[in-house]
C-alpha atoms as a PDB file:
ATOM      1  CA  UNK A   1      57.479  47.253  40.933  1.00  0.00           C
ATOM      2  CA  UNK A   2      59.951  44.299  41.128  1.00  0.00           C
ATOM      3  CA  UNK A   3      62.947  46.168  39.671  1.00  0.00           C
ATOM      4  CA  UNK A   4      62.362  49.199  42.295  1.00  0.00           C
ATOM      5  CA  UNK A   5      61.739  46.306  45.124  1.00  0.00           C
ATOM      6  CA  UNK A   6      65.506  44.471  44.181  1.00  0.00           C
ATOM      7  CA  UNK A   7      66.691  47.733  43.853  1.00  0.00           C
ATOM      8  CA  UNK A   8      66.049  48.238  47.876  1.00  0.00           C
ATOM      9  CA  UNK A   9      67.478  45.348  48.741  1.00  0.00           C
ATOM     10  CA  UNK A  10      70.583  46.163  47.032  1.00  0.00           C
ATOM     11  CA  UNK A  11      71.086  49.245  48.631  1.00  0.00           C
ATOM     12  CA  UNK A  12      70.003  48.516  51.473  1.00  0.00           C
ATOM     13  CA  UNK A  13      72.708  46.069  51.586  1.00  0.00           C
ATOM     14  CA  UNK A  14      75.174  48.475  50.257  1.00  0.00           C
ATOM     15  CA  UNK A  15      74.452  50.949  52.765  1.00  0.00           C
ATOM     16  CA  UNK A  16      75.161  48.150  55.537  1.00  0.00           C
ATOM     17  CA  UNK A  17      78.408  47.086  54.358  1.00  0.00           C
ATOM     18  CA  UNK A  18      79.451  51.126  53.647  1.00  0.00           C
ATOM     19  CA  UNK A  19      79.788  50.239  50.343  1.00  0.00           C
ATOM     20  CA  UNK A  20      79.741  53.533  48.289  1.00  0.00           C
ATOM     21  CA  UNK A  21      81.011  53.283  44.756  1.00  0.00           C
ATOM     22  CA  UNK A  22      78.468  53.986  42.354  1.00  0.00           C
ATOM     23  CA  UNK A  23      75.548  56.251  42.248  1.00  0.00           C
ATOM     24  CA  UNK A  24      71.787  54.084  41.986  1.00  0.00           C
ATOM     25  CA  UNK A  25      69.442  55.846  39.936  1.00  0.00           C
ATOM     26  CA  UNK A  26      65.583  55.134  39.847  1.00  0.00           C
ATOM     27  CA  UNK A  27      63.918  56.926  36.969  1.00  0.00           C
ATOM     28  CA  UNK A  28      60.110  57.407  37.129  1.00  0.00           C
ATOM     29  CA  UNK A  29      58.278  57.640  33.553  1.00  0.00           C
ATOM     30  CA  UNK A  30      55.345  60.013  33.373  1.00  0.00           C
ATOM     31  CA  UNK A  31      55.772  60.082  37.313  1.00  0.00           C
ATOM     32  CA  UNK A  32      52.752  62.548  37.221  1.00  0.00           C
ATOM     33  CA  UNK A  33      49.772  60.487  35.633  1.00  0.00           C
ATOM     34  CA  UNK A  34      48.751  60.087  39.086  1.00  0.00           C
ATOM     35  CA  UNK A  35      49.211  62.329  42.195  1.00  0.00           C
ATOM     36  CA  UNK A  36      52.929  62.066  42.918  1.00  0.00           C
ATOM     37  CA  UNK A  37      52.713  63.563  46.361  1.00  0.00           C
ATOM     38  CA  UNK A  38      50.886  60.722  47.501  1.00  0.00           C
ATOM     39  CA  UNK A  39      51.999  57.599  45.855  1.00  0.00           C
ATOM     40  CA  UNK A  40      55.903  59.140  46.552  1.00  0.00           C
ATOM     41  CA  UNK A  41      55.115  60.279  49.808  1.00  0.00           C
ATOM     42  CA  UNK A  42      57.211  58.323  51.916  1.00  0.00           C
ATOM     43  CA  UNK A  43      60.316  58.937  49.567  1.00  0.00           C
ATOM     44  CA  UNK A  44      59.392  62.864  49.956  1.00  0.00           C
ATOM     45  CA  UNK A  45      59.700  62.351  53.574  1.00  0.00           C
ATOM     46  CA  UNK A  46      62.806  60.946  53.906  1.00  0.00           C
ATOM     47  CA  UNK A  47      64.061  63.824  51.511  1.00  0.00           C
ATOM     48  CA  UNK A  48      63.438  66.001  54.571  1.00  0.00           C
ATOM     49  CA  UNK A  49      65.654  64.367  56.745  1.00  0.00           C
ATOM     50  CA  UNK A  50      68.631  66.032  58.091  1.00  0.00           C
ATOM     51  CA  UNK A  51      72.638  64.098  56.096  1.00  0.00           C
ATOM     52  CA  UNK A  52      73.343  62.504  59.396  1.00  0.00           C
ATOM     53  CA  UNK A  53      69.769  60.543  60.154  1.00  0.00           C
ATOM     54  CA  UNK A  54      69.353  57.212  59.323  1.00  0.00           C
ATOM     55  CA  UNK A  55      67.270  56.769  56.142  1.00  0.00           C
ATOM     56  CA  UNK A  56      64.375  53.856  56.277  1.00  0.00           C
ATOM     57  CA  UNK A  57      61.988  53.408  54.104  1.00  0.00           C
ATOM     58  CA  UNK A  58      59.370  51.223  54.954  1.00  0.00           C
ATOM     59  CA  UNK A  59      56.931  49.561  52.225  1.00  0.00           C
ATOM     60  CA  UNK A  60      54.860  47.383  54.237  1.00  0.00           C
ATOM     61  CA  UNK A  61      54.601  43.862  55.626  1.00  0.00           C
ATOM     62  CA  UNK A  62      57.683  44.811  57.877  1.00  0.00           C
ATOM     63  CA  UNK A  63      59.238  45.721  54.668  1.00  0.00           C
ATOM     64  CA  UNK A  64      62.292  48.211  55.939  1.00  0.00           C
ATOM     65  CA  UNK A  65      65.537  49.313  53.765  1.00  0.00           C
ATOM     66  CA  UNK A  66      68.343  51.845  54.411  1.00  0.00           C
ATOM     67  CA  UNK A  67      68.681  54.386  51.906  1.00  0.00           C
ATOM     68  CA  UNK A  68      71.979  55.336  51.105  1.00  0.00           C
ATOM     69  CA  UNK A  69      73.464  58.665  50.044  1.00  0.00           C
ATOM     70  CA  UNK A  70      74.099  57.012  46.959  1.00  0.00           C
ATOM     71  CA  UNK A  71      70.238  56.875  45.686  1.00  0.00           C
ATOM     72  CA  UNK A  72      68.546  59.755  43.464  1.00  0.00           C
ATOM     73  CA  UNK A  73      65.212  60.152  41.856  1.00  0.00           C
ATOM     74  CA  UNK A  74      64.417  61.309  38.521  1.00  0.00           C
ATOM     75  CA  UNK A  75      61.096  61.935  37.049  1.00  0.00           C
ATOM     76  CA  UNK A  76      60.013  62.706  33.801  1.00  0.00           C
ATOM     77  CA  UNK A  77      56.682  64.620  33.512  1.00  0.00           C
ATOM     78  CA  UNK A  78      54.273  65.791  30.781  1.00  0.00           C
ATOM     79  CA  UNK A  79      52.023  68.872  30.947  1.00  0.00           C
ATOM     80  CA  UNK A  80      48.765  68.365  29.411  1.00  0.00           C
ATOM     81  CA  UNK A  81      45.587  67.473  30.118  1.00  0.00           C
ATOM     82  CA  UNK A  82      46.271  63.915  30.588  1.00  0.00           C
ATOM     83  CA  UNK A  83      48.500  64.287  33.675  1.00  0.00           C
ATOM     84  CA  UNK A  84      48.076  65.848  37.207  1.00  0.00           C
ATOM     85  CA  UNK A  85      49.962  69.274  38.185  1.00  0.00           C
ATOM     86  CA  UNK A  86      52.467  69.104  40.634  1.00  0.00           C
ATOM     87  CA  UNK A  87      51.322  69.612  43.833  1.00  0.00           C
ATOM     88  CA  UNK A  88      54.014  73.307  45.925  1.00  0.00           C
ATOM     89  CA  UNK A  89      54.880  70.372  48.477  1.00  0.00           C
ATOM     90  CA  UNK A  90      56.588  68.262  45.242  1.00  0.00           C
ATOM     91  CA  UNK A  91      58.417  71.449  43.666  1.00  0.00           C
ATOM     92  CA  UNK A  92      59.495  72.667  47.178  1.00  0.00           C
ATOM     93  CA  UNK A  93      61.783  69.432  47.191  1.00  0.00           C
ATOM     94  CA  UNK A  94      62.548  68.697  43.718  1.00  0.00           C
ATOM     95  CA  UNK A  95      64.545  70.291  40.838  1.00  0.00           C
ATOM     96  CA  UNK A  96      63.139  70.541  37.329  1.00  0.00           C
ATOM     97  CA  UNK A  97      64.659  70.597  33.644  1.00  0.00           C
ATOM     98  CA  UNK A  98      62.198  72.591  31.257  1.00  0.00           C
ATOM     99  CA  UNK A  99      63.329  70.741  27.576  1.00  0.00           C
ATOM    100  CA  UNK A 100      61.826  73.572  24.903  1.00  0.00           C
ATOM    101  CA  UNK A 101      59.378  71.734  22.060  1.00  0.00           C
ATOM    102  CA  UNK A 102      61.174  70.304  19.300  1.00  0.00           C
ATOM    103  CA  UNK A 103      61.714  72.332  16.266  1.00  0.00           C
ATOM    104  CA  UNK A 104      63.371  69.554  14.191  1.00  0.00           C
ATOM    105  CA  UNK A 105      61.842  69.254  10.916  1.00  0.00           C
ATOM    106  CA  UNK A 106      60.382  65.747   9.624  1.00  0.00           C
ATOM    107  CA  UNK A 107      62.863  65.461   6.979  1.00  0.00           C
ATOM    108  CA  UNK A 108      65.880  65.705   8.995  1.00  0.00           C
ATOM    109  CA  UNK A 109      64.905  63.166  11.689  1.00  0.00           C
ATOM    110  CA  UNK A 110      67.661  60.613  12.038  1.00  0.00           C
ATOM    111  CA  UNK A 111      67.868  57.303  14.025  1.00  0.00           C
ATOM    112  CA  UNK A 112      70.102  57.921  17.306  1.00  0.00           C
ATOM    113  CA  UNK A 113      72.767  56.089  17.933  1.00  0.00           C
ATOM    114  CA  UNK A 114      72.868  53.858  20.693  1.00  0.00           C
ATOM    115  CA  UNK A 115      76.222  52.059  19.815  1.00  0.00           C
ATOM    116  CA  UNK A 116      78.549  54.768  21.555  1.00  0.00           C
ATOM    117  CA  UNK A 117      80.222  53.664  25.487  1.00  0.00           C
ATOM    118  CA  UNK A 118      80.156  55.748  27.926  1.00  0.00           C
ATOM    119  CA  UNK A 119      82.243  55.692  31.085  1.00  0.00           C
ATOM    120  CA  UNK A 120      80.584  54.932  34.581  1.00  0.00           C
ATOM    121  CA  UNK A 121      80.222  57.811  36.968  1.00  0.00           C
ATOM    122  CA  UNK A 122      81.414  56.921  40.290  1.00  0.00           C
ATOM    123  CA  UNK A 123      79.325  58.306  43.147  1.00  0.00           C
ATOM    124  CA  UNK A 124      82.030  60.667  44.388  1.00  0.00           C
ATOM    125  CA  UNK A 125      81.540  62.637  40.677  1.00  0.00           C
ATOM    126  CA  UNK A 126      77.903  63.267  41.837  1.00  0.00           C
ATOM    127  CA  UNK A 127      78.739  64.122  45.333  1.00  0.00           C
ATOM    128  CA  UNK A 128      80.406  67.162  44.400  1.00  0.00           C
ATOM    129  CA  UNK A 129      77.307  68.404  42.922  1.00  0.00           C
ATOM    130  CA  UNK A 130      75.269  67.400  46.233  1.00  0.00           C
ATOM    131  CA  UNK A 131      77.752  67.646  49.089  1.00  0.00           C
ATOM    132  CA  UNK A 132      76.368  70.310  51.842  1.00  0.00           C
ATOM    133  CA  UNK A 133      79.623  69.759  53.228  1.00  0.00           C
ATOM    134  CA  UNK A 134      81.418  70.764  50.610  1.00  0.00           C
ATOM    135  CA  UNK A 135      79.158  74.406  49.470  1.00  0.00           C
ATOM    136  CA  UNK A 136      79.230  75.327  52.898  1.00  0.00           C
ATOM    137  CA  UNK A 137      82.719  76.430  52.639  1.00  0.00           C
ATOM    138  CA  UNK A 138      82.069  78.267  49.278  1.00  0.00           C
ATOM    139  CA  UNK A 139      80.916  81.270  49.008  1.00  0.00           C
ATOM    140  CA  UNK A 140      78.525  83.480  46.797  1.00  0.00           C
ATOM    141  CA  UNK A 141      79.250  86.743  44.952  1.00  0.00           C
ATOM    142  CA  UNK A 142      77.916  89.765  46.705  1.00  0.00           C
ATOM    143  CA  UNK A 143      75.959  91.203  44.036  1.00  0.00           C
ATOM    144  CA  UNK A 144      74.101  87.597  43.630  1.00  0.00           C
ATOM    145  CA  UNK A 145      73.688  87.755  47.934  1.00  0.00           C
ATOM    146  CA  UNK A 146      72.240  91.579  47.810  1.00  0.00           C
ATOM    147  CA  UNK A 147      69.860  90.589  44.575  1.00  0.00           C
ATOM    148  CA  UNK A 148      68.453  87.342  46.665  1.00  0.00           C
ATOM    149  CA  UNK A 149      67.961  89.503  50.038  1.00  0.00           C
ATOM    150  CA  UNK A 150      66.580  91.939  48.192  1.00  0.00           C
ATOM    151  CA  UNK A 151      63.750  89.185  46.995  1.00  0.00           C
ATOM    152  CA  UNK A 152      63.132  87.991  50.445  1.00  0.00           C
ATOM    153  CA  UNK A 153      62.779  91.386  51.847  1.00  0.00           C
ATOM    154  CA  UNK A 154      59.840  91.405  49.326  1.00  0.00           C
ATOM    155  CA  UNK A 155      58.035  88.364  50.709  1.00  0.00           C
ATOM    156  CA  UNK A 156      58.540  89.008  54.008  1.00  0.00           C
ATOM    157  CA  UNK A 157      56.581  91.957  53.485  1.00  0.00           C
ATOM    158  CA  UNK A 158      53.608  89.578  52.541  1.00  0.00           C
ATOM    159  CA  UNK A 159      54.415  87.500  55.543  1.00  0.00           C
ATOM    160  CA  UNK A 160      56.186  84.320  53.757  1.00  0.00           C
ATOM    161  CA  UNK A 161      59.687  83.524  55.072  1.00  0.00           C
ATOM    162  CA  UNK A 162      62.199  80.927  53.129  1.00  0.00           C
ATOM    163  CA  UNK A 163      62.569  78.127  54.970  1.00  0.00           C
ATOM    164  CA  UNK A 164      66.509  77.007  55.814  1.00  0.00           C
ATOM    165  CA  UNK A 165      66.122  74.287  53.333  1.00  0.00           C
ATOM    166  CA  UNK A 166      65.522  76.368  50.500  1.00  0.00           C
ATOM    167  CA  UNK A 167      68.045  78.786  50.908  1.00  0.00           C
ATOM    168  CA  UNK A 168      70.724  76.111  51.344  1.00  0.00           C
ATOM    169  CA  UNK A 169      68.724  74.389  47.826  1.00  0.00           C
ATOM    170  CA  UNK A 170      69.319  78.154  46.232  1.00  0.00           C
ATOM    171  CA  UNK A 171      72.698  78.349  47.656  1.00  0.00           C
ATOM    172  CA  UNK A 172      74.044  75.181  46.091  1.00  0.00           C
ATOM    173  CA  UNK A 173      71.957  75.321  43.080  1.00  0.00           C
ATOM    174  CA  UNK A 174      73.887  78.932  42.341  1.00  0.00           C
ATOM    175  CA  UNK A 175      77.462  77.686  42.923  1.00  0.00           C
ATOM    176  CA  UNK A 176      77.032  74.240  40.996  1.00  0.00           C
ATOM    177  CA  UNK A 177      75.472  76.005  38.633  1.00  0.00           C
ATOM    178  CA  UNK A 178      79.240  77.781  37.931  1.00  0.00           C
ATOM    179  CA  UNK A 179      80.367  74.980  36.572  1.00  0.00           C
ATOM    180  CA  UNK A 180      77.562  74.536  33.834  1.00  0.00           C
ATOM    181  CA  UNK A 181      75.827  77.695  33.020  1.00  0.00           C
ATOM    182  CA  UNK A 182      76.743  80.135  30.731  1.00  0.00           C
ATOM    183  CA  UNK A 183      76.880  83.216  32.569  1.00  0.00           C
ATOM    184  CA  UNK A 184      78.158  85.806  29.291  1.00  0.00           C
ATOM    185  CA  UNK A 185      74.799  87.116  28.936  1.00  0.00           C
ATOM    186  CA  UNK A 186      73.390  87.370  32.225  1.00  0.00           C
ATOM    187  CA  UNK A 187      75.310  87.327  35.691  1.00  0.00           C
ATOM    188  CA  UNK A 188      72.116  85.944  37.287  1.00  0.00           C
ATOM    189  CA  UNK A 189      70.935  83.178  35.409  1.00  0.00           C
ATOM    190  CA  UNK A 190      71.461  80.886  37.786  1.00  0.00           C
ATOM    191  CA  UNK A 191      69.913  82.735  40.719  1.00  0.00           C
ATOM    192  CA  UNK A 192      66.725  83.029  37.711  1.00  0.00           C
ATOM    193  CA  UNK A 193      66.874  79.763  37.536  1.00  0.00           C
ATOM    194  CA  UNK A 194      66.327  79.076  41.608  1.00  0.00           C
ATOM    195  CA  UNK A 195      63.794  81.660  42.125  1.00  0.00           C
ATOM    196  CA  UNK A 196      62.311  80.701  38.922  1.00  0.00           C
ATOM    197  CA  UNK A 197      61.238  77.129  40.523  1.00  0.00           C
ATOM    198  CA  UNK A 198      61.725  77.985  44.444  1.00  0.00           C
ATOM    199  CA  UNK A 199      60.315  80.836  45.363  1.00  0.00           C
ATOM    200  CA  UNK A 200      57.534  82.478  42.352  1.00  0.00           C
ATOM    201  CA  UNK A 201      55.920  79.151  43.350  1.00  0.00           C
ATOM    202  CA  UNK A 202      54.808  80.474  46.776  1.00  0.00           C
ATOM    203  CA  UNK A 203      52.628  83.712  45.478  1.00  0.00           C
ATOM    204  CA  UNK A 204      49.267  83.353  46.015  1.00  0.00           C
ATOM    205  CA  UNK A 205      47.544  86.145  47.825  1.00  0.00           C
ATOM    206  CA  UNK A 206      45.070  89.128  46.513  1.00  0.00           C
ATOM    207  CA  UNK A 207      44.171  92.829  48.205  1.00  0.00           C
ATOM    208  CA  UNK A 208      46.278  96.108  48.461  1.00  0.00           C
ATOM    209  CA  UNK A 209      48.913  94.774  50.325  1.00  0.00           C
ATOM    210  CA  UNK A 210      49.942  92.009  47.843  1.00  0.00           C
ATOM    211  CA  UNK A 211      49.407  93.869  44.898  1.00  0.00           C
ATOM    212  CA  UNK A 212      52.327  96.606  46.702  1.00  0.00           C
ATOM    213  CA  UNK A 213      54.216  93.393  47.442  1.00  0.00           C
ATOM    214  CA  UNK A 214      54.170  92.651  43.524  1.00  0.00           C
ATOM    215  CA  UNK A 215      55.325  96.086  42.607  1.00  0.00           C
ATOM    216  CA  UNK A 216      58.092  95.771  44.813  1.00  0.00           C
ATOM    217  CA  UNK A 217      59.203  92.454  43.330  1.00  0.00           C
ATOM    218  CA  UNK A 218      58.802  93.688  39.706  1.00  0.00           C
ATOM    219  CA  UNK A 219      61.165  96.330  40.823  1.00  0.00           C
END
């Protein structure tokens, strides 16, 4: 794709002259008509990268770009049976909206409007949402801590241990979430949230000892 190809050469000469300014977003549509895990492979291997390594990205033909901080994906998927299902690898390193069905009825459509300005977001806006730096130093509440042990004393049982990554994704994912969620109705709806999409994802067993392991988590 041409635009995503210009794109790389932007930011790859952004990221060489420490320029850091604005936030570059590349936005996949119906990312999951085909396999994502292997057509975004490379991308999902840089993701796994520790803050401080170099990002490269190489496309081919001695093709090579840095990857800034600055870059973020977004997808948008459908679930039917036109499209693939995302593959534990994917969801283990991506976030995902759930937008409920429309109930708007045909009479009350109306045309959106597209005339309204909206101010840029400079990059350090969206850091604060994605800054390990900066969560390390904050803390979670206790009860949220015992409630999230609790859950991985359950799957250790079975033998399946959260890797560092996730916890730090559920960690972060739980104290942005403060500034966002409503919390009124339920003190852990972000934590439902995280497990939700980070950690039901991994059961997949059968016999006694897994069926004990899901009475344990119900509880």
């Amino acid at each position: 794709n041409r635009n995503v190809f210009e794109g790389l050469r932007l930011l790859d000469m952004e990221q060489r002259k420490g320029l850091k300014k604005w936030p570059f977003i590349i936005l996949l549509d119906e990312a999951n008509l085909s396999p994502m895990e292997y057509y975004w492979a490379d991308f999902m291997n840089v993701c796994e990268m520790e803050e401080n390594e170099e990002r490269i990205i190489n496309i081919g033909d001695d093709y090579s770009y840095l990857l800034p901080k600055t870059l973020r994906f977004l997808a948008t998927i459908n679930y039917d049976h036109t499209t693939e299902v995302l593959s534990p690898r994917l969801i283990d390193r991506a976030w995902i909206i759930l937008i409920q069905s429309s109930d708007i009825l045909i009479d009350e459509i109306e045309e959106p409007d597209y005339s309204k300005e909206y101010p840029i977001v400079e990059y350090e806006n969206l850091k604060q949402l994605c800054d390990s730096t900066y969560w390390k130093s904050k803390s979670l509440e206790t009860a949220i801590i015992d409630k999230f042990n609790n859950i991985r004393t359950c799957f250790q049982y079975i033998g399946i241990n959260f890797s560092p990554r996730i916890i730090g994704m559920i960690k972060k994912y739980c104290l942005a979430s403060k500034m966002i969620m409503d919390f009124s109705g339920n003190a852990y709806v972000a934590l439902d949230y995280a497990v939700a999409q980070k950690i039901l994802p991994m059961i997949n067993g059968y016999g006694e000892q897994y069926q004990e392991f899901l009475k344990k988590l119900l509880l």
